[in-house]
Protein backbone atom coordinates (compact mmCIF):
# COMPACT_ATOMS: atom_id res chain seq x y z
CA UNK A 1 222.49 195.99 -14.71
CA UNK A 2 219.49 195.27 -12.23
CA UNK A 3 218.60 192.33 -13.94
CA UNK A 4 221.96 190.50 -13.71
CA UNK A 5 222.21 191.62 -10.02
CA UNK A 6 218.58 190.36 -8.83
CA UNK A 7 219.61 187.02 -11.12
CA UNK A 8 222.82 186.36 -9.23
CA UNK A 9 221.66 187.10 -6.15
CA UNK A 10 218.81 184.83 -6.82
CA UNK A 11 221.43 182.38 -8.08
CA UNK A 12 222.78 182.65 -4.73
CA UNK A 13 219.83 181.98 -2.63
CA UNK A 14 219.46 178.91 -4.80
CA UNK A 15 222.53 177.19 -4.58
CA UNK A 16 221.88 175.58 -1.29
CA UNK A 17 219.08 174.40 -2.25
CA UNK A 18 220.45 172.73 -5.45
CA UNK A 19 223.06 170.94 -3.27
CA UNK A 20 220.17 169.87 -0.67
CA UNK A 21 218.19 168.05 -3.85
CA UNK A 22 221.84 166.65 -5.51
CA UNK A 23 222.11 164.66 -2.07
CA UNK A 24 218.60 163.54 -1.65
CA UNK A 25 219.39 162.75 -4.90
CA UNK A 26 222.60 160.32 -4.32
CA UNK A 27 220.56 158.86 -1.33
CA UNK A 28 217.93 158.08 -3.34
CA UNK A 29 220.11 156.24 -5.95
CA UNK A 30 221.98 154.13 -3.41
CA UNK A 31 218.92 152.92 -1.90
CA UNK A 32 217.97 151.73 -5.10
CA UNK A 33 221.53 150.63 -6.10
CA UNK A 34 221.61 148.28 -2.69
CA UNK A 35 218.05 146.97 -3.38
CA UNK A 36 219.42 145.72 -6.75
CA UNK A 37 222.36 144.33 -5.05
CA UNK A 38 220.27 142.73 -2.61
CA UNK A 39 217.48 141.44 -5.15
CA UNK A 40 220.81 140.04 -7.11
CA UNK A 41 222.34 137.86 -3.97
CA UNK A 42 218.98 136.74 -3.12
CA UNK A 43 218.54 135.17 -6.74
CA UNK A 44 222.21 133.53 -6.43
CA UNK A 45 220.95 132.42 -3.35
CA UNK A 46 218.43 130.93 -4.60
CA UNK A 47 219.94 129.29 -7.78
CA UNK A 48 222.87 128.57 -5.99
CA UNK A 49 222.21 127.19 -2.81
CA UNK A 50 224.84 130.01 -0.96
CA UNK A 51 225.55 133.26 -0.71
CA UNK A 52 228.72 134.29 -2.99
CA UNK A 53 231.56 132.44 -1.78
CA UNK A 54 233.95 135.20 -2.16
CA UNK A 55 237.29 135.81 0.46
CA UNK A 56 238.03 139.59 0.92
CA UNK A 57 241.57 140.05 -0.31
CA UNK A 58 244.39 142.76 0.24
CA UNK A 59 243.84 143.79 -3.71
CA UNK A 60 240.28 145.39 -3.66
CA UNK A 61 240.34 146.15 -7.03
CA UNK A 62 240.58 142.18 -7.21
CA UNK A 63 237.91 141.86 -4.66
CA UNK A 64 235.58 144.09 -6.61
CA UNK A 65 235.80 142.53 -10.12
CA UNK A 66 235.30 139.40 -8.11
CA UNK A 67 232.28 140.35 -6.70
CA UNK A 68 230.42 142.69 -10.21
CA UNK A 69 231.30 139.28 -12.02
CA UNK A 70 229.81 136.79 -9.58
CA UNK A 71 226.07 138.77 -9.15
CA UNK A 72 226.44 140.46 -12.90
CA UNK A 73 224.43 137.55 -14.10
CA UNK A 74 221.25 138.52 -11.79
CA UNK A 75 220.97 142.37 -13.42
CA UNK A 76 223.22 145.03 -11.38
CA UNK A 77 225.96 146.32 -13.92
CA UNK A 78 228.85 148.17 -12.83
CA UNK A 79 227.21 151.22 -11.30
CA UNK A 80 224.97 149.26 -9.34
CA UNK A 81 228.41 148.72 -7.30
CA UNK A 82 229.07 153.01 -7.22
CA UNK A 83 227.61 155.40 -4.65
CA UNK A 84 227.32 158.71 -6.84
CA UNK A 85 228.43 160.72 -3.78
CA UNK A 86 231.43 158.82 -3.20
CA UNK A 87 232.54 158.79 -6.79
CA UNK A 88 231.58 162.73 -6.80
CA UNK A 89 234.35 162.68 -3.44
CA UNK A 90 237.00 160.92 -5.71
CA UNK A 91 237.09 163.69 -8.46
CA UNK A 92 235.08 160.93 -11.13
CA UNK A 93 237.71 158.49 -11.64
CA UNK A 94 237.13 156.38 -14.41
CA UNK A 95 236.35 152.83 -13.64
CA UNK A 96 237.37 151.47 -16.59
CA UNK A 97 240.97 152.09 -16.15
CA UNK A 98 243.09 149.15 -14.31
CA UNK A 99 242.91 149.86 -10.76
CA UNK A 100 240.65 152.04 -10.69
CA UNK A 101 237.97 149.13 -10.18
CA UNK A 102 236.32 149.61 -6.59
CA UNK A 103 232.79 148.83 -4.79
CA UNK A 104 231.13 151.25 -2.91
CA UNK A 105 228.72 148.66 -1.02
CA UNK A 106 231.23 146.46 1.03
CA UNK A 107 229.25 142.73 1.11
CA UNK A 108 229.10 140.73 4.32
CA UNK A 109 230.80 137.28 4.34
CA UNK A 110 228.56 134.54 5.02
CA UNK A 111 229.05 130.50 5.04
CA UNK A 112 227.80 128.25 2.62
CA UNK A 113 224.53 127.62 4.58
CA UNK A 114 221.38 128.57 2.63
CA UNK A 115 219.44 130.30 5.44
CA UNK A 116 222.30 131.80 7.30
CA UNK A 117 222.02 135.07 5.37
CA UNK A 118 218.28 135.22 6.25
CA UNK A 119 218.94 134.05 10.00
CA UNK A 120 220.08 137.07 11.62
CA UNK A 121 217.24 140.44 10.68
CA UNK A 122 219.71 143.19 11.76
CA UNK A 123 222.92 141.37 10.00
CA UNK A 124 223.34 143.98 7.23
CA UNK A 125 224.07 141.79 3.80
CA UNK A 126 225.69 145.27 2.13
CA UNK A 127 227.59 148.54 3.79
CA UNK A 128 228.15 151.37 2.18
CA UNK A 129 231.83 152.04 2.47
CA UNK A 130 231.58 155.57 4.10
CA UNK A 131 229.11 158.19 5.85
CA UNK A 132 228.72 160.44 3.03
CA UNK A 133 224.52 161.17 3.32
CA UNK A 134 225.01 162.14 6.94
CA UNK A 135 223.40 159.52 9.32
CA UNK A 136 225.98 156.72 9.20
CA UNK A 137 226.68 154.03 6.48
CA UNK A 138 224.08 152.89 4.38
CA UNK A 139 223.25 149.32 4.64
CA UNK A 140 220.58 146.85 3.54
CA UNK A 141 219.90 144.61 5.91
CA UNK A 142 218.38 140.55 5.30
CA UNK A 143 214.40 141.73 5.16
CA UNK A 144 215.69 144.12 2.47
CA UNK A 145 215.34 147.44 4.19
CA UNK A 146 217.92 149.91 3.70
CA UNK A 147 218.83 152.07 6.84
CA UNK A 148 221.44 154.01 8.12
CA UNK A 149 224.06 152.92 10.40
CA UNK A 150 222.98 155.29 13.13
CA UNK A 151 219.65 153.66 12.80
CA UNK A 152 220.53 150.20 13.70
CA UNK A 153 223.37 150.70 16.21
CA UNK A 154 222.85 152.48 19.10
CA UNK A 155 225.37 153.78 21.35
CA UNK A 156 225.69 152.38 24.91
CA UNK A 157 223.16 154.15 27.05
CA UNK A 158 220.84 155.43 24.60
CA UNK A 159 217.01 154.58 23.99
């Protein structure tokens, strides 16, 4: 009977720590999911002479599909696209299924200009559609560094 008690309550001291390393975790894999989007766009880029001339649309679902299909052929699959925590938050739908079909990392609209995605250094090229890891939306910005939100906007006032 001791046994089992010192093991749950050492299964309770544990817990939050298991939690703390699941979220390092998920950070961890959407800074690597946005470098792949990034390394992706920067290859169309390249072989296309523009970023992804995609509209946003009122269907996302439509939107998304648009946007896995057009940078599929430079290496991110599907759950390049998915922020672990955020699909975690939805209960695990499945993507598969019609209208379920969603990204996670919201791309930024640029022109048909070669350089304009590269003219701007804080211009984010992906956002992460929510502030799930605590310090604002993720985003990866045109030198390919991934930062928080909170990290590149400041509010009025502050240093």
């Amino acid at each position: 009977m001791a046994v089992v008690l010192i093991v749950g309550l050492l299964l309770v001291l544990l817990l939050p720590v298991f939690g703390r390393l699941r979220a390092r975790a998920d950070l961890v894999k959407c800074s690597t999911n946005l470098r792949v989007l990034y390394g992706a766009v920067a290859l169309h880029v390249q072989e296309k002479g523009s970023w992804p001339q995609i509209a946003p649309e009122a269907d996302f679902a439509s939107y998304s599909r648009k946007w896995v299909q057009a940078l599929a052929p430079y290496g991110p699959t599907r759950d390049s696209w998915i922020c672990p925590t955020i699909q975690r938050l939805l209960g695990a739908p499945d993507l598969n299924v019609e209208g379920n079909e969603r990204i996670d990392y919201v791309p930024t609209t640029f022109d048909e200009n070669p350089l304009r995605p590269y003219e701007f250094p804080s211009q984010p090229w992906f956002g992460e559609v929510g502030d799930v890891h605590g310090n604002g939306n993720l985003l990866i910005l045109s030198n390919g560094s991934v930062r928080a939100l909170k990290e590149v906007v400041r509010p009025p006032g502050s240093r």
